[in-house]
Protein backbone atom coordinates (compact mmCIF):
# COMPACT_ATOMS: atom_id res chain seq x y z
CA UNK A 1 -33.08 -31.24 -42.48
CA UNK A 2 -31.08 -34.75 -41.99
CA UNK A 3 -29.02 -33.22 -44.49
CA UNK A 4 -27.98 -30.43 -42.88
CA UNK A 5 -27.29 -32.89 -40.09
CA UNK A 6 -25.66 -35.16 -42.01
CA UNK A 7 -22.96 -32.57 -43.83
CA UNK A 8 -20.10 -32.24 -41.49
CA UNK A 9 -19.31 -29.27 -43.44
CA UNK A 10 -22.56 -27.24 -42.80
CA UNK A 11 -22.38 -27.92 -39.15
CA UNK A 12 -18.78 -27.19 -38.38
CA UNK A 13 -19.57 -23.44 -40.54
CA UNK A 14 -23.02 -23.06 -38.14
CA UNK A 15 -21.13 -23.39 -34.91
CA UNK A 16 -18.22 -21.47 -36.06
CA UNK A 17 -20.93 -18.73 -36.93
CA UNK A 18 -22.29 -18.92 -34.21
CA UNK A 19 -19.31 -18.31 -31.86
CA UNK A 20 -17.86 -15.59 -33.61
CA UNK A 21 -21.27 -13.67 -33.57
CA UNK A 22 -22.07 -14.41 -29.97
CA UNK A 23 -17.99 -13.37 -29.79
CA UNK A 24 -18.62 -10.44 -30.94
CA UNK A 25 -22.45 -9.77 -29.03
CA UNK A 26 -20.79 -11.20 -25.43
CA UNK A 27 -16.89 -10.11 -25.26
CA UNK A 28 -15.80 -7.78 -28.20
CA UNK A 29 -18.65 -4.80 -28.12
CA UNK A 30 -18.57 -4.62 -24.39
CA UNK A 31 -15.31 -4.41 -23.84
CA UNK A 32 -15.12 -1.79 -27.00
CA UNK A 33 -18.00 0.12 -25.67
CA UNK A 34 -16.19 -0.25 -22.19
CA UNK A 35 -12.95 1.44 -23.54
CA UNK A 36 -15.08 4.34 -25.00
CA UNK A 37 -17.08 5.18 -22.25
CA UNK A 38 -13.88 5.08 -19.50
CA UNK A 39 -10.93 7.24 -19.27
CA UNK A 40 -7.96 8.26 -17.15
CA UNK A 41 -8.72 9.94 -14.05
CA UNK A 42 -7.36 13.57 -14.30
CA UNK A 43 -4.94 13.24 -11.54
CA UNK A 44 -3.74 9.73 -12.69
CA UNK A 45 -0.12 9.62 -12.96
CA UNK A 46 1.48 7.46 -16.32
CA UNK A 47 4.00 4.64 -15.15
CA UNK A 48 7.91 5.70 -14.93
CA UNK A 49 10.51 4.00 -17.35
CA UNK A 50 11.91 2.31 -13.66
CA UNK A 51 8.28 1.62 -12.28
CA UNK A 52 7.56 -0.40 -15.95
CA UNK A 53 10.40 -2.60 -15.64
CA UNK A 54 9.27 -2.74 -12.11
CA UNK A 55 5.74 -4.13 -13.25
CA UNK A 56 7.57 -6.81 -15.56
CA UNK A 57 9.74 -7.85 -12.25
CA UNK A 58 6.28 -8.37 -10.72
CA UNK A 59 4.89 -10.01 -12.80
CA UNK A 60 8.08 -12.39 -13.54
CA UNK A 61 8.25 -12.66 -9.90
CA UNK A 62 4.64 -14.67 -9.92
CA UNK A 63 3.71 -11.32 -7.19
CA UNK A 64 -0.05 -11.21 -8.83
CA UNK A 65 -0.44 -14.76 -7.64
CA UNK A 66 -1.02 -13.87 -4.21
CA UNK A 67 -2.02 -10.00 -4.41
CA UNK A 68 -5.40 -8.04 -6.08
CA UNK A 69 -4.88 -4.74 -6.85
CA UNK A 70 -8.79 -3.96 -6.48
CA UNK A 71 -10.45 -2.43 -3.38
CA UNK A 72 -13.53 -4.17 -3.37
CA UNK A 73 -16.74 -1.81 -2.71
CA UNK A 74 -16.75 -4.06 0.72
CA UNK A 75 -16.55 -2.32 4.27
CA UNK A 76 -13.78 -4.51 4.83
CA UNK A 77 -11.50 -3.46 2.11
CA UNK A 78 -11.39 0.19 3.71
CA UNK A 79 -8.27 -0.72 4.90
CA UNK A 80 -6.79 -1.31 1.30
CA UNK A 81 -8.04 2.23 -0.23
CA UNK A 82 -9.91 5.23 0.53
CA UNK A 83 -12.42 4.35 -1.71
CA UNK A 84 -13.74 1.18 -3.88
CA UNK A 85 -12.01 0.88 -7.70
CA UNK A 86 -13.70 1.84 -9.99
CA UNK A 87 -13.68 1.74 -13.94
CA UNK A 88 -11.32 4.54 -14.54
CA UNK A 89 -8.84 3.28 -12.45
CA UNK A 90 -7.82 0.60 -14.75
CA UNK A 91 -8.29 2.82 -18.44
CA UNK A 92 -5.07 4.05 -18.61
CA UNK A 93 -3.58 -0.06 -18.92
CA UNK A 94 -1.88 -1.38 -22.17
CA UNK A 95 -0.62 -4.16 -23.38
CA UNK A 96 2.74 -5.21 -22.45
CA UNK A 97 3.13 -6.10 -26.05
CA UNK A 98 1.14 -8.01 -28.87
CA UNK A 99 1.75 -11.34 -27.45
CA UNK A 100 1.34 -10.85 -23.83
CA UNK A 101 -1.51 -9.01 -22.39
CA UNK A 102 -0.35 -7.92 -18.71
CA UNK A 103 -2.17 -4.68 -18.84
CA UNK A 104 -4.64 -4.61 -15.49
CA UNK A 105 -2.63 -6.77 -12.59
CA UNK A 106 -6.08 -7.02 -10.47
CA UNK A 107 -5.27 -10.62 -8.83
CA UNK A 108 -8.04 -13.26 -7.94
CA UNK A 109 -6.46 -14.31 -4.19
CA UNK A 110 -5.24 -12.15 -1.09
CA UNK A 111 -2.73 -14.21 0.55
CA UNK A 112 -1.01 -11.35 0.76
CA UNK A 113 -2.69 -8.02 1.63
CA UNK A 114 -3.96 -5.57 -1.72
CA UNK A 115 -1.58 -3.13 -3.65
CA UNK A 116 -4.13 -0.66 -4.73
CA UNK A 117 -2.69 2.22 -2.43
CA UNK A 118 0.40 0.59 -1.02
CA UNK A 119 2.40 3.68 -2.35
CA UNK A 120 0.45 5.75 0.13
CA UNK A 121 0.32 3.07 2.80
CA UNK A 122 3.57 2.02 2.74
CA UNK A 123 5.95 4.67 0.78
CA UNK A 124 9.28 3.82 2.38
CA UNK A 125 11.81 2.67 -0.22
CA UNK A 126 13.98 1.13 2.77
CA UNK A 127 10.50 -0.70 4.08
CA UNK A 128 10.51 -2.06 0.63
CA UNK A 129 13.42 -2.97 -0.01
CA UNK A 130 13.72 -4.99 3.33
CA UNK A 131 10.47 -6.39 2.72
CA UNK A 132 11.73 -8.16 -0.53
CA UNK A 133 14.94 -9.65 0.82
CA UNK A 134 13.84 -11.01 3.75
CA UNK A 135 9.43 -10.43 4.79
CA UNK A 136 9.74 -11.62 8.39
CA UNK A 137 12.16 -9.13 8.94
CA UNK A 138 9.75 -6.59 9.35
CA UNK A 139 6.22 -8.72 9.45
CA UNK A 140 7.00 -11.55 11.72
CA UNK A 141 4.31 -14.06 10.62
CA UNK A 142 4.52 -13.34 6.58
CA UNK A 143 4.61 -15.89 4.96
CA UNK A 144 5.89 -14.41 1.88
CA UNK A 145 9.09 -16.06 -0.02
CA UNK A 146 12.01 -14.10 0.07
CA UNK A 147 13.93 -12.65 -2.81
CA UNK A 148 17.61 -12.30 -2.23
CA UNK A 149 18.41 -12.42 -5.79
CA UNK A 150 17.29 -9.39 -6.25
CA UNK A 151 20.44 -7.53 -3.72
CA UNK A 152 23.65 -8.42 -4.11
CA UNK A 153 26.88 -8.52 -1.23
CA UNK A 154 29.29 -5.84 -1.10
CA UNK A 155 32.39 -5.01 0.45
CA UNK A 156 32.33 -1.70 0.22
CA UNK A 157 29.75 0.86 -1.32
CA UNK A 158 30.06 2.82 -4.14
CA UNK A 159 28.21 6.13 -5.32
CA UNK A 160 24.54 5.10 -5.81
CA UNK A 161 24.79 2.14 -3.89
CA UNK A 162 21.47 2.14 -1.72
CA UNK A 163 21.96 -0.17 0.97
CA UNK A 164 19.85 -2.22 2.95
CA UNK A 165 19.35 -1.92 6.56
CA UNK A 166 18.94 -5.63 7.50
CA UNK A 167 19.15 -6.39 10.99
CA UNK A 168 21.58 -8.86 12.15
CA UNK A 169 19.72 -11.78 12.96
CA UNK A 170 18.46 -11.88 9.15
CA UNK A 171 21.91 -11.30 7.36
CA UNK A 172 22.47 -14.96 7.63
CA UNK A 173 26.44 -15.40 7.67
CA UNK A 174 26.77 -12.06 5.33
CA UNK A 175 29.44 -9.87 6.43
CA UNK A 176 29.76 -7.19 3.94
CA UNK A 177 26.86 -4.79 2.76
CA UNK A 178 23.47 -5.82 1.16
CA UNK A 179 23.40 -3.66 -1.66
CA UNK A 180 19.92 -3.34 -4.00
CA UNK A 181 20.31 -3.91 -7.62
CA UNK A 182 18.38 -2.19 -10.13
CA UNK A 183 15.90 -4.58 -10.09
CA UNK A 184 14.66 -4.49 -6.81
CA UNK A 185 14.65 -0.98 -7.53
CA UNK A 186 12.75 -0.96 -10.16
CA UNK A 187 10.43 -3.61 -8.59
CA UNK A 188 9.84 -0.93 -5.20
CA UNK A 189 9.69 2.01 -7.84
CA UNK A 190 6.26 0.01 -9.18
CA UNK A 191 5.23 -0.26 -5.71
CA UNK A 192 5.41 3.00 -4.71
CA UNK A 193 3.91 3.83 -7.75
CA UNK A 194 0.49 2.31 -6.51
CA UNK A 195 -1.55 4.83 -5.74
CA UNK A 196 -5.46 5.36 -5.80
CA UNK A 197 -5.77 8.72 -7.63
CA UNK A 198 -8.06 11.70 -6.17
CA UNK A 199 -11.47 11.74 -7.89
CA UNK A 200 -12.73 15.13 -9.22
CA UNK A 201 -14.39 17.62 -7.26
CA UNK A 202 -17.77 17.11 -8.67
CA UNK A 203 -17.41 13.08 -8.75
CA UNK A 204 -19.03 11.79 -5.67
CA UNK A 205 -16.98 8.39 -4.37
CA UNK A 206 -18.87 4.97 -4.12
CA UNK A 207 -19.93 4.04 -0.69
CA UNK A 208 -18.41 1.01 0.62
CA UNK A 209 -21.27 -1.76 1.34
CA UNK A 210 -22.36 -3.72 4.40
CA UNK A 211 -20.60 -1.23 7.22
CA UNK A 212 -19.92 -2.60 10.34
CA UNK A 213 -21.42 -0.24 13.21
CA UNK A 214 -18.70 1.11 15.76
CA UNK A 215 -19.55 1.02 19.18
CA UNK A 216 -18.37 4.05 21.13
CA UNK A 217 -16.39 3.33 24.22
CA UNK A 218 -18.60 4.77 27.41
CA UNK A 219 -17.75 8.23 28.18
CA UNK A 220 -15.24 8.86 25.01
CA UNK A 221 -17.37 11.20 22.55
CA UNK A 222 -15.12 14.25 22.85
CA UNK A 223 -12.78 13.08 24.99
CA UNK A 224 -9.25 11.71 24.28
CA UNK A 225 -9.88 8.73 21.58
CA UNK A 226 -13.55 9.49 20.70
CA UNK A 227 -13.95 5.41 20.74
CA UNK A 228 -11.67 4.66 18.07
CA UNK A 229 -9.19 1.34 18.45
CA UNK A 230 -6.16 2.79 18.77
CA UNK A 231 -4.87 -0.74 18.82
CA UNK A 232 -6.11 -1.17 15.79
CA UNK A 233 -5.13 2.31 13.41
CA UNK A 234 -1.63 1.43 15.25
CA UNK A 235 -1.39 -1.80 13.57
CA UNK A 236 -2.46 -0.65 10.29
CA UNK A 237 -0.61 2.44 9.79
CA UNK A 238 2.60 2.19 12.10
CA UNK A 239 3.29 -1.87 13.05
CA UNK A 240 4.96 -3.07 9.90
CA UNK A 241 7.96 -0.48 10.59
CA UNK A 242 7.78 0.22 14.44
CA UNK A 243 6.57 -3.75 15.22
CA UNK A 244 3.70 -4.87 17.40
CA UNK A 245 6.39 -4.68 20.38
CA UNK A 246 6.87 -1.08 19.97
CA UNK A 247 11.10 -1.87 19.68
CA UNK A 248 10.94 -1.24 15.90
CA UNK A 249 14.01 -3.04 14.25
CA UNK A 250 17.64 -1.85 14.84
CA UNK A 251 19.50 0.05 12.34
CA UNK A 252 16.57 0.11 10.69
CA UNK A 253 13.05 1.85 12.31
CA UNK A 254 13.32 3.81 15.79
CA UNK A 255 11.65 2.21 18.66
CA UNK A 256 8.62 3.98 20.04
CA UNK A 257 9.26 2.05 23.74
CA UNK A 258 10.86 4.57 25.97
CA UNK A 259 11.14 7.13 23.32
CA UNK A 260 11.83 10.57 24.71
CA UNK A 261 9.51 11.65 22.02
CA UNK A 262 6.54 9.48 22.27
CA UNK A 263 6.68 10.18 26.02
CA UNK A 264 7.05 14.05 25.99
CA UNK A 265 4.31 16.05 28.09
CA UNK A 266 3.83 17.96 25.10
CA UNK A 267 3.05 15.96 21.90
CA UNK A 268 3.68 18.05 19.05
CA UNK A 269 6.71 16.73 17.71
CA UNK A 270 5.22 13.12 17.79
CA UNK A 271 2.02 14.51 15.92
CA UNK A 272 4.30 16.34 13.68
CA UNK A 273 6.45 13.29 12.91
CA UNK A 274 2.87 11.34 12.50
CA UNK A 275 1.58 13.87 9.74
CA UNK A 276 4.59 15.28 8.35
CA UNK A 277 7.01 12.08 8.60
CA UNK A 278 11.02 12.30 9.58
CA UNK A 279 14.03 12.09 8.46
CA UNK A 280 16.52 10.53 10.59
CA UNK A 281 19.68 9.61 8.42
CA UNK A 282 22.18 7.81 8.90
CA UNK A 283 21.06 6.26 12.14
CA UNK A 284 17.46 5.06 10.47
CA UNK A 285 15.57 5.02 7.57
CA UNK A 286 13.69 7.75 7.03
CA UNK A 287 9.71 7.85 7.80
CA UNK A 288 7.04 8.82 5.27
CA UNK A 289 4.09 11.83 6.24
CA UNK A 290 1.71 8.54 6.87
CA UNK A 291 -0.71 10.98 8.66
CA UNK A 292 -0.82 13.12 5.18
CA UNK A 293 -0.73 10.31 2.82
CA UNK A 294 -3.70 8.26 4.86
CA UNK A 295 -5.56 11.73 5.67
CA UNK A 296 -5.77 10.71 9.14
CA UNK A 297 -8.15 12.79 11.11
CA UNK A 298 -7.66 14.29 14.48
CA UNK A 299 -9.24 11.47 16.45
CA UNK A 300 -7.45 8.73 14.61
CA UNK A 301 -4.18 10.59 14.94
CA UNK A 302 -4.88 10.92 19.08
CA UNK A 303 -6.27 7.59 19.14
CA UNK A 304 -2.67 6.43 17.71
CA UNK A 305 -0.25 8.60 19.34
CA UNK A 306 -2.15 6.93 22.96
CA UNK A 307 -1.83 4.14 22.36
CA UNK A 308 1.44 4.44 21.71
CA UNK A 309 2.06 6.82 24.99
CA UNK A 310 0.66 3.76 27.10
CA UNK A 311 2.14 0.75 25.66
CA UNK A 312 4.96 -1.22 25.90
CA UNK A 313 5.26 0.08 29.16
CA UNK A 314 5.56 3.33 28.36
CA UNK A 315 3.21 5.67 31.05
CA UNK A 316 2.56 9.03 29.46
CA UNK A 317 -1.10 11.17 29.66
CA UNK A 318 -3.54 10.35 27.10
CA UNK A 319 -3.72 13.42 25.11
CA UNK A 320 -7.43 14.89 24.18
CA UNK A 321 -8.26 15.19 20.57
CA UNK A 322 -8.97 18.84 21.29
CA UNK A 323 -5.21 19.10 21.71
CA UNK A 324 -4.39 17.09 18.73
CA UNK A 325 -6.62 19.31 16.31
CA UNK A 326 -5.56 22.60 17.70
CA UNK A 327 -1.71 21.10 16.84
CA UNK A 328 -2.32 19.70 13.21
CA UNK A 329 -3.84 22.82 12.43
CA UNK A 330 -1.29 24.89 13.39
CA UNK A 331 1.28 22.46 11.45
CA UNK A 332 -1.02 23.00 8.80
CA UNK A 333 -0.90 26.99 8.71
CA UNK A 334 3.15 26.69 9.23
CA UNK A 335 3.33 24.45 6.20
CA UNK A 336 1.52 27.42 4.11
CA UNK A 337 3.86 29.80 4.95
C-alpha cells in the first residue's frame, strides 16, 4: 500500500481515472441523455441569416452580461413570458463553432429586464433601434450604455436607409440623419426574433409557483376593470413607447394625453389600435398588435384603455368590460372575413 502511495506515477493515473469516469457518470451522459430525450418545439422558428449575426453582435456587445433569457417557473417572471422555459426551448441551440460554445444565451443577472419573449413584448424595429442608440430616450431611468456605433450620421438618405426617430434633446449636436447600419439591424432582427413558441395542443404548460393572490377592488367584479391595475398592465405593455407621462416622444410615439382617440365616447378604434396595432407613417413609428401578441383579455384590455381615458388629465367614461368584449369580438369576426 505505501507503494502505491509512494509512486507518483500510480497516483497521478488513479485521479486522472477517476475524473474522467466521474466525467463521464456527472456531465457527459446527462447532458447526452438530455439531448436525446429533448427536441424542438413544433412551432419553433430556426434563426435568420440577419438574426445570427444579430446573436454574435449580442454577444460581442457583452448584452448576456446583464440579461437571462429564461422565464423562471416564479409568479414573478409572468411578466417576462406566458409561461416558464422549459427544456425544449433551448434544443434547437448549436455551437457557434468548435471553439466557442455560445449556443443557449440564458444569462445569470437581470439588470436589465429578460429577453425570452421580447419579440412579442416589444416588436417595434423603431423601439429597438432607439433603444440601442440612446436607452433613456425611451426608458428614462435605464441605466443601460448606449451604442452609437452601431448608426451612423447622414446627410441625406438613400434607398434602404432606415432612419432613426431620435428626439431632439438626445441627438446631441447631430444635424443630419441617424441612419442604422446593418449591424444594429441585425442586432434588433435577433431581438425580435425572441419569441416563446406555442406549446402543442395536448402539452399542458407548467404552472408558475408561489402566486401572489389579487385582491379585487370593492364593487369591480363585472364592472369596468374587474380589479385589475390598470396602472400596472399600462406600464408593462404600453409605457416604454407612450412614457409614464402619457406625451409619448415626438417624432417618434403618439401621445395618448389629449388624444382625440383615447378620449372618443366610443372606444373602438382605441381597442382596435390596442389589439390590432397602427400604422401611422411618416409622422410616427408604427405600433405593433400588442393586444394580439400578449393575448390580452377583455378585462386587461378595459383595465388599460381606462386608465389611459383618465390620466394625464385626460376625463373620458370608464368603459365596462362588457363593452370591450362585445368590440374585440367583433374585430375578431371582421378579421376572418
Amino acid at each position: 500500500m505505501m507503494d502505491f502511495f509512494n509512486d507518483y506515477r500510480k497516483l497521478y493515473f488513479t485521479a486522472l481515472g477517476l475524473f474522467v469516469v466521474l466525467t463521464m457518470l456527472v456531465a457527459i451522459m446527462p447532458a447526452i441523455s438530455n439531448q436525446n430525450n429533448n427536441s424542438p418545439l413544433p412551432t419553433e422558428e430556426a434563426l435568420s441569416e440577419a438574426a445570427l449575426a444579430g446573436k454574435a453582435l449580442y454577444v460581442a456587445n457583452g448584452c448576456v452580461a446583464c440579461h437571462t433569457q429564461q422565464v423562471r417557473n416564479l409568479d414573478m417572471d409572468k411578466v417576462w413570458g406566458k409561461r416558464p422555459s422549459i427544456a425544449a426551448d433551448y434544443a434547437d441551440e448549436r455551437r457557434t463553432d468548435l471553439w466557442r460554445n455560445t449556443a443557449t444565451l440564458m444569462g445569470t443577472e437581470r439588470t436589465g429586464p429578460d429577453l425570452t419573449d421580447v419579440g412579442n413584448r416589444q416588436p417595434s424595429a423603431e423601439w429597438n433601434l432607439l433603444h440601442l442608440y440612446q436607452p433613456r430616450a425611451v426608458v428614462a431611468e435605464s441605466i443601460m450604455p448606449a451604442y452609437p456605433w452601431l448608426f451612423e450620421e447622414k446627410a441625406e438618405l438613400v434607398e434602404g436607409d432606415v432612419e432613426v426617430p431620435v428626439p431632439d434633446a438626445f441627438r446631441k449636436g447631430v444635424k443630419g440623419k441617424i441612419v442604422a447600419t446593418k449591424d444594429a439591424l441585425n442586432l434588433v432582427a435577433y431581438l425580435q426574433s425572441l419569441k416563446q413558441a406555442e406549446l402543442p395542443g395536448a402539452m399542458a404548460a407548467p404552472e408558475f409557483l408561489y402566486k401572489r393572490e389579487v385582491k379585487a377592488k370593492a364593487g369591480a367584479s363585472g364592472g369596468e376593470d374587474m380589479g385589475l391595475d390598470g396602472a400596472a398592465l399600462y406600464a408593462a405593455n404600453c409605457q416604454s413607447c407612450h412614457q409614464a407621462s402619457g406625451e409619448g416622444l415626438k417624432g417618434a410615439f403618439p401621445p395618448l394625453k389629449g388624444s382625440s382617440i383615447v378620449l372618443d365616447d366610443n372606444p373602438e378604434v382605441l381597442i382596435d389600435v390596442v389589439m390590432n396595432g397602427y400604422d401611422a407613417r411618416p409622422e410616427f413609428a408604427s405600433m405593433p398588435a400588442i393586444g394580439t401578441n400578449m393575448k390580452l383579455s377583455a378585462a386587461e384590455v378595459t383595465a388599460i384603455i381606462n386608465h389611459e381615458r383618465t390620466s394625464w388629465g385626460n376625463s373620458a367614461r370608464k368603459v365596462p368590460v362588457e363593452e370591450v368584449q362585445k368590440i374585440m369580438d367583433l374585430l375578431k369576426q371582421t378579421a376572418k372575413k
